[in-house]
C-alpha atoms as a PDB file:
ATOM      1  CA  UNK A   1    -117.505 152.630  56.374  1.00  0.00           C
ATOM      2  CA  UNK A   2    -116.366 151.523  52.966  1.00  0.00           C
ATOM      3  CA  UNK A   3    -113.404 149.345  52.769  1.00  0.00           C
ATOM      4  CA  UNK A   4    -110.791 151.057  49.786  1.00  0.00           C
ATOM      5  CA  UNK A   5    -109.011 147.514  48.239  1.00  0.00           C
ATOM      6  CA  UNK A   6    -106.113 148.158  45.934  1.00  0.00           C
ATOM      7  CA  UNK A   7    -105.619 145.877  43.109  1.00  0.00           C
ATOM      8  CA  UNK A   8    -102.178 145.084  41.084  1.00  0.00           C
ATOM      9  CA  UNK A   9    -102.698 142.938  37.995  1.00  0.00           C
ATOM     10  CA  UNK A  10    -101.174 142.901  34.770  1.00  0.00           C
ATOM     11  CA  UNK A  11    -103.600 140.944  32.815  1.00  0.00           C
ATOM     12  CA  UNK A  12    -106.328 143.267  31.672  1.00  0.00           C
ATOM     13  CA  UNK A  13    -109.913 140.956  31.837  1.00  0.00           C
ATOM     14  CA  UNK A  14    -108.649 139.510  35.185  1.00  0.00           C
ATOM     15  CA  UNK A  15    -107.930 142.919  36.576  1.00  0.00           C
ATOM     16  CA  UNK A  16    -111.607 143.861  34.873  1.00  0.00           C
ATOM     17  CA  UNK A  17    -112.853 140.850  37.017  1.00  0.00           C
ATOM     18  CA  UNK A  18    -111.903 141.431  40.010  1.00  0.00           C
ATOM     19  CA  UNK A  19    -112.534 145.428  40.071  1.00  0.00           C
ATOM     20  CA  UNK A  20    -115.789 144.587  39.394  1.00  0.00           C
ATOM     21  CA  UNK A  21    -116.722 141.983  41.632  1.00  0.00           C
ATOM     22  CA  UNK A  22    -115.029 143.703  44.390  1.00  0.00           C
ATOM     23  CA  UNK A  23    -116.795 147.158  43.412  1.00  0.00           C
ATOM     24  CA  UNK A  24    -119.919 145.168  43.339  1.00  0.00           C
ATOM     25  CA  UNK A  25    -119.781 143.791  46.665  1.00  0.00           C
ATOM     26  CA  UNK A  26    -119.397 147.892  47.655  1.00  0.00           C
ATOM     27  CA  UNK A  27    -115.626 148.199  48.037  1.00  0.00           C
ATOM     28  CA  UNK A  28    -113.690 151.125  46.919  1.00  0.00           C
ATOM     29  CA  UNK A  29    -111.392 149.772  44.722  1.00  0.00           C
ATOM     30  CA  UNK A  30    -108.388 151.224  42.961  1.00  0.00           C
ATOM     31  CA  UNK A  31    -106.617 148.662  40.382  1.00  0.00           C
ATOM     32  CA  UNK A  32    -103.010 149.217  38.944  1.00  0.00           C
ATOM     33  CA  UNK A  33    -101.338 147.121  35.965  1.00  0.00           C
ATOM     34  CA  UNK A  34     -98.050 146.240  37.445  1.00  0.00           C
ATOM     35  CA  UNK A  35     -96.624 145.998  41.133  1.00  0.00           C
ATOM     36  CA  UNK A  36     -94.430 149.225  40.849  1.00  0.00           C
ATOM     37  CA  UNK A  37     -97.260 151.441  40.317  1.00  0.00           C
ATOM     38  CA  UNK A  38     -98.872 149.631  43.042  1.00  0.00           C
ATOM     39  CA  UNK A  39     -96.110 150.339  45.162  1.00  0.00           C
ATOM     40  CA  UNK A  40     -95.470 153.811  44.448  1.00  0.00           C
ATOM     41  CA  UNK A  41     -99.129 154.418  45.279  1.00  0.00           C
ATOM     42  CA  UNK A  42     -98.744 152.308  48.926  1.00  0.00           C
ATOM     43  CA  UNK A  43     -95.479 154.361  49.976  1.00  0.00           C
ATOM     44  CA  UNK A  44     -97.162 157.961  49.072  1.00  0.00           C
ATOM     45  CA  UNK A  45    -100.420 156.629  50.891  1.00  0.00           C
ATOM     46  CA  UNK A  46     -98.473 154.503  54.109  1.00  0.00           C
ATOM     47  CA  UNK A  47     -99.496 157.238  56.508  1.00  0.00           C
ATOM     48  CA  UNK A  48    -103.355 156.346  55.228  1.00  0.00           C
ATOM     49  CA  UNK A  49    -102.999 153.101  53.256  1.00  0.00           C
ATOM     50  CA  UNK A  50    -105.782 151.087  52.057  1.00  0.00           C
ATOM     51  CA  UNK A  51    -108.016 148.663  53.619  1.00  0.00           C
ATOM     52  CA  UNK A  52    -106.375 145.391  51.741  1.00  0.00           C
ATOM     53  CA  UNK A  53    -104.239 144.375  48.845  1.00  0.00           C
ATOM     54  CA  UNK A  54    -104.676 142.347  45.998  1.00  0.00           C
ATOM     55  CA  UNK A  55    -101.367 141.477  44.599  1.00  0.00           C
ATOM     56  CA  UNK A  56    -100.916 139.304  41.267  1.00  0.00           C
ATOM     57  CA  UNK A  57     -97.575 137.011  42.050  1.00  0.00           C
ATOM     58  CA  UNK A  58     -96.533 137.492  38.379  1.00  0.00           C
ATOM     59  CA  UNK A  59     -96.172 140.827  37.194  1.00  0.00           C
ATOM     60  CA  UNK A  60     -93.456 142.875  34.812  1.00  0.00           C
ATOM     61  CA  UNK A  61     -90.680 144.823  36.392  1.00  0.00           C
ATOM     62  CA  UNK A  62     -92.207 144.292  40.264  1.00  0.00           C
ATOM     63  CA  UNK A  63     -93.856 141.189  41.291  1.00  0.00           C
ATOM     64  CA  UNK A  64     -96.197 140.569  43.898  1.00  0.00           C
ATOM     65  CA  UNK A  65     -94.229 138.524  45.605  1.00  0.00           C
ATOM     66  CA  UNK A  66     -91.325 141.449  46.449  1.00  0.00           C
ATOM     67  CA  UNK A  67     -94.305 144.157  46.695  1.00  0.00           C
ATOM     68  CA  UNK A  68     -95.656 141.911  49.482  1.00  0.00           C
ATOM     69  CA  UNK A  69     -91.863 141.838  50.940  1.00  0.00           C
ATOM     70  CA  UNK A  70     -91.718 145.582  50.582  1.00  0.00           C
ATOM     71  CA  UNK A  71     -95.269 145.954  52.281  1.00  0.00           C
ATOM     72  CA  UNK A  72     -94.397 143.645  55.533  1.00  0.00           C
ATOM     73  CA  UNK A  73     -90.768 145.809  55.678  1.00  0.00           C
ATOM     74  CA  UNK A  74     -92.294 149.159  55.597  1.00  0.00           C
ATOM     75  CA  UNK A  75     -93.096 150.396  59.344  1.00  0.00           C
ATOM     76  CA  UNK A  76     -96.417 152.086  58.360  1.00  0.00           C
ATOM     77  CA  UNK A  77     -97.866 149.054  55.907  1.00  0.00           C
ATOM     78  CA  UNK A  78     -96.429 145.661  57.872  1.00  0.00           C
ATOM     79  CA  UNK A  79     -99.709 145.182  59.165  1.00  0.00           C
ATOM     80  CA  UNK A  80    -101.296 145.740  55.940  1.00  0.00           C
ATOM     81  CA  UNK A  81    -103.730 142.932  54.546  1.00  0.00           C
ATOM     82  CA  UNK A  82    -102.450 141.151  51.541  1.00  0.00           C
ATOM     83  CA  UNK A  83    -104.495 138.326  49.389  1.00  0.00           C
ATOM     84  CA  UNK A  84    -102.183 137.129  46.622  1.00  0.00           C
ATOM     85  CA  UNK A  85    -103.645 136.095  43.333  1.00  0.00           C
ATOM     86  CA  UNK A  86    -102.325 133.639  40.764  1.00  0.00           C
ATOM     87  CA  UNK A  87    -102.430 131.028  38.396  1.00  0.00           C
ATOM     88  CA  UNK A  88     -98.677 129.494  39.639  1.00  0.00           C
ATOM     89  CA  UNK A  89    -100.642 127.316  42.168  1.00  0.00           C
ATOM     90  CA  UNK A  90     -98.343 124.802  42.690  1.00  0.00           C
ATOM     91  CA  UNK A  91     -97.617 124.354  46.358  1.00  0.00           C
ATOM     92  CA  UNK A  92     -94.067 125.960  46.100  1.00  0.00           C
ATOM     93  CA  UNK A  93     -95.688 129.201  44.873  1.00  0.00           C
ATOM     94  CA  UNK A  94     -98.046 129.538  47.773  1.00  0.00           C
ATOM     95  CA  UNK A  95     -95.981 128.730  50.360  1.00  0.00           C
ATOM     96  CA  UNK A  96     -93.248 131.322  49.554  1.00  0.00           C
ATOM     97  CA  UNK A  97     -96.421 133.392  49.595  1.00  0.00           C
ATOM     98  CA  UNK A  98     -97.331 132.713  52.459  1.00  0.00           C
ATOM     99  CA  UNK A  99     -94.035 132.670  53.688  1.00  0.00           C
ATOM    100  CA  UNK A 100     -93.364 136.445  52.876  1.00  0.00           C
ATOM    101  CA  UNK A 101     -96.647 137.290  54.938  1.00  0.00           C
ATOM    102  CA  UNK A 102     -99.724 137.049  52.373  1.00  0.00           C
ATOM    103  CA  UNK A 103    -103.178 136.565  54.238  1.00  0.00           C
ATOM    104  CA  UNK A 104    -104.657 134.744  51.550  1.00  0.00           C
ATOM    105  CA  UNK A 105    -104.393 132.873  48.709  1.00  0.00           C
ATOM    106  CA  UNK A 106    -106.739 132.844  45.594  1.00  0.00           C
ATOM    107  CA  UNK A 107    -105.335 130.506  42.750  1.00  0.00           C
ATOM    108  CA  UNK A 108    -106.843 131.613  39.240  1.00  0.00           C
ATOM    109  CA  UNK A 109    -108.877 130.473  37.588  1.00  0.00           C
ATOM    110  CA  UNK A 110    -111.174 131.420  40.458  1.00  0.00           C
ATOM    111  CA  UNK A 111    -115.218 131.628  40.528  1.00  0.00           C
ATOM    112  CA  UNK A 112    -116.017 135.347  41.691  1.00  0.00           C
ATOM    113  CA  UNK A 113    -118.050 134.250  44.864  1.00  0.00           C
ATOM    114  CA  UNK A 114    -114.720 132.592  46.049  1.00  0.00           C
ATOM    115  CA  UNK A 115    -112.719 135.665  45.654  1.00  0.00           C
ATOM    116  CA  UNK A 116    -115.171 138.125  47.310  1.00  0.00           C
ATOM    117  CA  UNK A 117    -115.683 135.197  50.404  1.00  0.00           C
ATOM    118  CA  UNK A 118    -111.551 135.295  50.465  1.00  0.00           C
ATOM    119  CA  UNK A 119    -111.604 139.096  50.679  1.00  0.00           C
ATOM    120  CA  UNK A 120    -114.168 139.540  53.105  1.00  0.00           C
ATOM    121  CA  UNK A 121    -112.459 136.966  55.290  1.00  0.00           C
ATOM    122  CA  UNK A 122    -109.357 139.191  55.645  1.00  0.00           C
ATOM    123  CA  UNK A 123    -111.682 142.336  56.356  1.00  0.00           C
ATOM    124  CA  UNK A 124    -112.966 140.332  58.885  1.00  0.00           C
ATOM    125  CA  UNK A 125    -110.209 139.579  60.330  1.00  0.00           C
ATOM    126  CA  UNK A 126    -109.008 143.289  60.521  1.00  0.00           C
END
């Protein structure tokens, strides 16, 4: 079966990047420009939510940061897989990731082969 990966990144080539490397590697993959969109999308699905997250930690209006805190306080989704992906990768930044329940970290700028390895790591771990 085909994993389905949402996406929520604001920055249009990196959001083209990752799509298509994660499409490439066979994933069903449904991207979204900014976390609220994401999030409305995750509470209408939480009764059938994706396979794994992708969550940019800076994003307009809703960050990935709170959508992560929203995911891990929502009965249905607190088990949901979450790799966070950004280019704040100073120690603080990850760690308060990490801290509100991410599975992963990617720091950008990332090589493509790194970010699929990351991804399939968590689907592994599923």
């Amino acid at each position: 079966m085909t994993a389905e990966i949402v996406i929520a990144e604001d920055d249009e080539t990196t959001r083209d990047v990752v799509e298509f490397n994660l499409s490439d590697n066979g994933w069903d993959v449904l991207a979204f420009t900014d976390g609220d969109e994401c999030w409305e999308h995750l509470e209408s699905r939480a009764n059938d939510p994706p396979d794994l997250v992708v969550l940019d930690v800076m994003m307009p209006e809703l960050d990935g940061v709170s959508v992560l805190e929203r995911i891990r306080s929502h009965d249905a989704l607190v088990d949901l897989p979450v790799v966070m992906l950004t280019s704040r990768n100073r120690e603080e930044d990850i760690v308060q990731a990490l801290d509100a329940g991410a599975d992963e970290f990617v720091a950008k700028p990332f090589s493509e082969v790194e970010l699929v390895s990351r991804v399939e790591k968590v689907l592994d771990e599923v």
